[in-house]
Protein backbone atom coordinates (compact mmCIF):
# COMPACT_ATOMS: atom_id res chain seq x y z
CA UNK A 1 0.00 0.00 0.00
CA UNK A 2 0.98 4.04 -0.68
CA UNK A 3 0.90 6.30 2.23
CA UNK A 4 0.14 9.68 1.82
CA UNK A 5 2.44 11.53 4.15
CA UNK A 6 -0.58 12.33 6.33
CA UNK A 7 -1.11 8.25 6.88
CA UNK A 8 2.78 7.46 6.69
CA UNK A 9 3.00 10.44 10.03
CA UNK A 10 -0.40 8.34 11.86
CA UNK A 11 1.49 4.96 11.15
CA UNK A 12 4.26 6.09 13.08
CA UNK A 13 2.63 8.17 15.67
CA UNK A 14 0.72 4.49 16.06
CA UNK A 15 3.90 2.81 16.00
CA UNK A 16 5.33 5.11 18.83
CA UNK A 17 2.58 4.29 20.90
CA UNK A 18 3.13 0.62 20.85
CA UNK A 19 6.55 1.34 21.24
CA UNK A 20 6.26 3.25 24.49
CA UNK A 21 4.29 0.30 26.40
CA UNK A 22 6.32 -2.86 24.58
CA UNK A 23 8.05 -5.06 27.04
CA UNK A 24 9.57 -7.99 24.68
CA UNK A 25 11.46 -7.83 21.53
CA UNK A 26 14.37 -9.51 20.40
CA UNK A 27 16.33 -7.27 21.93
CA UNK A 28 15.25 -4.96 25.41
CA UNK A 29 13.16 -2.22 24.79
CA UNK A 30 11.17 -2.25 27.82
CA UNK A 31 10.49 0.93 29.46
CA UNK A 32 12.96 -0.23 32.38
CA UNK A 33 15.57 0.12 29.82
CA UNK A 34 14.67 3.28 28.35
CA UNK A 35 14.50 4.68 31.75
CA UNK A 36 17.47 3.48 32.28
CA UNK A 37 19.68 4.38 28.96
CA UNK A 38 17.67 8.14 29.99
CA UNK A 39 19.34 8.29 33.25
CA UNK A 40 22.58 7.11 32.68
CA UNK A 41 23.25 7.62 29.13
CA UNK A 42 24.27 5.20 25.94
CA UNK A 43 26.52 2.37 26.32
CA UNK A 44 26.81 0.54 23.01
CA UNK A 45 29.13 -2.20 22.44
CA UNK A 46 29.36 -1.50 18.49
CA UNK A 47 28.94 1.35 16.08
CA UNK A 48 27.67 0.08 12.57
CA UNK A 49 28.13 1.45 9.70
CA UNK A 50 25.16 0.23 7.13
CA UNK A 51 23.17 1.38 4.26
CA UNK A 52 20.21 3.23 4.61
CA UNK A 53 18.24 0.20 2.95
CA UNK A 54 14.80 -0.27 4.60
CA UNK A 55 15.45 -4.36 4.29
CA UNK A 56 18.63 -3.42 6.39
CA UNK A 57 17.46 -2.67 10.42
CA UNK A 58 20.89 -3.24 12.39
CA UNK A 59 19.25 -3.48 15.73
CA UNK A 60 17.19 -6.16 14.46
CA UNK A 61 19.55 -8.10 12.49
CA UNK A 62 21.39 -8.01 15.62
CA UNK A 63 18.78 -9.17 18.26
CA UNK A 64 20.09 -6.22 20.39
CA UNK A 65 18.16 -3.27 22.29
CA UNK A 66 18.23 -0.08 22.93
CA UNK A 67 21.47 1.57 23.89
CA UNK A 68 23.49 -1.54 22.42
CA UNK A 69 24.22 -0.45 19.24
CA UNK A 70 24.87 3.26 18.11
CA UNK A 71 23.98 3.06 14.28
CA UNK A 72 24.68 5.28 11.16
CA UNK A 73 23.08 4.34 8.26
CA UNK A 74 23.65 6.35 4.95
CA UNK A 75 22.73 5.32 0.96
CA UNK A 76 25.65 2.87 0.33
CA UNK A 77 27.67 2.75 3.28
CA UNK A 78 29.73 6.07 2.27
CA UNK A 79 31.98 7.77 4.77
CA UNK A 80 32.23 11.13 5.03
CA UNK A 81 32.92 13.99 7.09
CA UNK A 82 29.41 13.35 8.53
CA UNK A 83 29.48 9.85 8.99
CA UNK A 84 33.14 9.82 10.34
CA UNK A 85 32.09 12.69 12.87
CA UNK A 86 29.09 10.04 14.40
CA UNK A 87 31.25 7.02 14.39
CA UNK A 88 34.31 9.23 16.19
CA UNK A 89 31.39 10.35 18.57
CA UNK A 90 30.73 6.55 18.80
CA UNK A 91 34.04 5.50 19.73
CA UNK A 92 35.26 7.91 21.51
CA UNK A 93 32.43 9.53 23.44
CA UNK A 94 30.92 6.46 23.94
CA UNK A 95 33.18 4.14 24.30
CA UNK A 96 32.17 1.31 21.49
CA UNK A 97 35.03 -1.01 21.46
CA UNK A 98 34.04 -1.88 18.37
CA UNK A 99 33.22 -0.41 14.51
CA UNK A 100 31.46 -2.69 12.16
CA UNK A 101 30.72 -1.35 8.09
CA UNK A 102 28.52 -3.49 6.79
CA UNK A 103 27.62 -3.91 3.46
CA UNK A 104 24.78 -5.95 2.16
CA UNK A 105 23.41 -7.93 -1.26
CA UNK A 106 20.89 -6.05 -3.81
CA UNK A 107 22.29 -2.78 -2.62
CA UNK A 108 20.87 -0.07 -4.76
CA UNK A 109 23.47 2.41 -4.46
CA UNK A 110 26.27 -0.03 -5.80
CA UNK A 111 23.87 -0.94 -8.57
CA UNK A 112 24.11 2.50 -9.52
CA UNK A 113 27.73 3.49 -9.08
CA UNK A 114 28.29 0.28 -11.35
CA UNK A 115 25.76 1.46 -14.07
CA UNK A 116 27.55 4.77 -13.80
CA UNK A 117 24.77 7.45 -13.45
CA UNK A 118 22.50 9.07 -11.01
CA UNK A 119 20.28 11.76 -10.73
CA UNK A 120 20.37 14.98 -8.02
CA UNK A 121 21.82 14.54 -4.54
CA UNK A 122 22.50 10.97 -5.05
CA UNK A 123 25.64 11.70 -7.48
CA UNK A 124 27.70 12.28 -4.33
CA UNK A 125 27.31 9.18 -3.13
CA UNK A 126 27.62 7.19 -6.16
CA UNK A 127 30.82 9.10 -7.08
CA UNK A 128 32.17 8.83 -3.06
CA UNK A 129 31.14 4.40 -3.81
CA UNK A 130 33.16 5.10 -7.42
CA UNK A 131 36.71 6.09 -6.03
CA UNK A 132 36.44 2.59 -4.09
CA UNK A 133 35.74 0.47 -7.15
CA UNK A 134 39.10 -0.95 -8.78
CA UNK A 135 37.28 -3.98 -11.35
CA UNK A 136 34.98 -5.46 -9.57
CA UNK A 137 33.45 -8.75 -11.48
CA UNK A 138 29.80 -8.24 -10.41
CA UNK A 139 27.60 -6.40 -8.23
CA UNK A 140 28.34 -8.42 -4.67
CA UNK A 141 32.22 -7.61 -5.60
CA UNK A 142 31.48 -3.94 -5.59
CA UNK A 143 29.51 -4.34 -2.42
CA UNK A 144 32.96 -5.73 -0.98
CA UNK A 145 35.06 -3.04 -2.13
CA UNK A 146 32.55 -0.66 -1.27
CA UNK A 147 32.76 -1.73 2.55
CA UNK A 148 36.74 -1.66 2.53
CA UNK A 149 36.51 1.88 1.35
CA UNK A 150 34.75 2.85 3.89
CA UNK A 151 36.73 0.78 5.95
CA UNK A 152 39.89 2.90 4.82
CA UNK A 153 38.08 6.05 5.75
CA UNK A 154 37.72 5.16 8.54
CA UNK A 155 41.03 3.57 9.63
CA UNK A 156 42.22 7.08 8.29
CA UNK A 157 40.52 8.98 11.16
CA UNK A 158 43.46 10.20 14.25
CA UNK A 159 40.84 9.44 16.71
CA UNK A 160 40.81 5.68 15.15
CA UNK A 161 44.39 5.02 14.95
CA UNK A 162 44.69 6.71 18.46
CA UNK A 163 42.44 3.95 20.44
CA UNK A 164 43.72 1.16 17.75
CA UNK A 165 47.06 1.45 18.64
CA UNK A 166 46.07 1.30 22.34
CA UNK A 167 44.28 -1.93 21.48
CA UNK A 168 40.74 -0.51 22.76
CA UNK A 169 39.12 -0.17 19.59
CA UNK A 170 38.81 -2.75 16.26
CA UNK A 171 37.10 -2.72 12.85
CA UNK A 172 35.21 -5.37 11.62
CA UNK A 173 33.81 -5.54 8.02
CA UNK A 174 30.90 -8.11 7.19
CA UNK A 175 28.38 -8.51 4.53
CA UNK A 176 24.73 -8.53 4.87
CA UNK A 177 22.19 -11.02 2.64
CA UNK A 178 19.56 -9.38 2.33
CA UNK A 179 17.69 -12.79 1.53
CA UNK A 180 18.52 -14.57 3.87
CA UNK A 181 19.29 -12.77 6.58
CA UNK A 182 22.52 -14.46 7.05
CA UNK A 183 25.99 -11.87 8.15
CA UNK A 184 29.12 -13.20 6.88
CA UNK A 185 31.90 -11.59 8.42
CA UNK A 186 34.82 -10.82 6.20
């Protein structure tokens, strides 16, 4: 079904309101938790790095809660200045030990950084996903190279390298089917 905006908004509001009363859920989202992660703040054990892919819900594919994982999603995976700010934030404010960019199958931005065009705002990203291409064979190749790009960004970052090298942060890279749900880690 199409939503207007005016029945997308309701759907949410509706959403929220299920949301503020839920106890169970793969991962903790009870109010006890919420209350808690209020009081005392964020303490996720990863930041993830994913696309902005509907079919691609971190926390979910995951099984973890609220405050476990602190999240940024953008179209493709991309790094950059943005992106690298929130996962510095991540690692450094809040202490995630860990990074993890994760690509994933039947991604739409790769499909169009390998077809070579895009329209408006999207450019930038499919350009930013171009410098990381060498020859990829096929689509889930590109995905790959995509994530170690971003990976390199990344590693690139002074705040990285400075908790790396004191052995309190890593960077994991992993790959996402979008069919079957299935994370292979790379």
């Amino acid at each position: 079904m199409n939503y207007t905006p005016k029945q997308a908004l309701q759907k949410l509001i509706a959403g929220n309101e299920i949301y503020i009363t839920a106890a169970t859920n793969p991962g903790d989202i009870s109010p006890a938790i919420r209350h808690e992660t209020a009081l005392h703040g964020q303490h996720p054990y990863a930041v993830v790095l994913t696309c902005s892919d509907s079919r691609v819900p971190p926390e979910h594919i995951f099984s973890a809660g609220i405050g476990e994982l602190f999240v940024v999603r953008t179209a493709g995976n991309v790094v950059g200045a943005f992106e690298l700010g929130a996962i510095e934030y991540g690692v450094e404010h809040l202490h995630a030990p860990l990074i993890l960019v994760m690509g994933h199958t039947q991604c739409g931005a790769v499909a169009a950084a390998l077809a070579g065009h895009a329209e408006g705002h999207i450019g930038c990203v499919i350009k930013e996903i171009r410098q990381g291409l060498c020859c990829p064979s096929g689509e889930t190749e590109a995905v790959l190279e995509n994530v170690l790009h971003s990976k390199c960004k990344i590693m690139g970052s002074k705040i990285f390298r400075q908790l790396a090298g004191a052995g309190s942060l890593d960077i994991a890279c992993a790959l996402y089917d979008t069919a079957t749900g299935q994370v292979n880690f790379l």
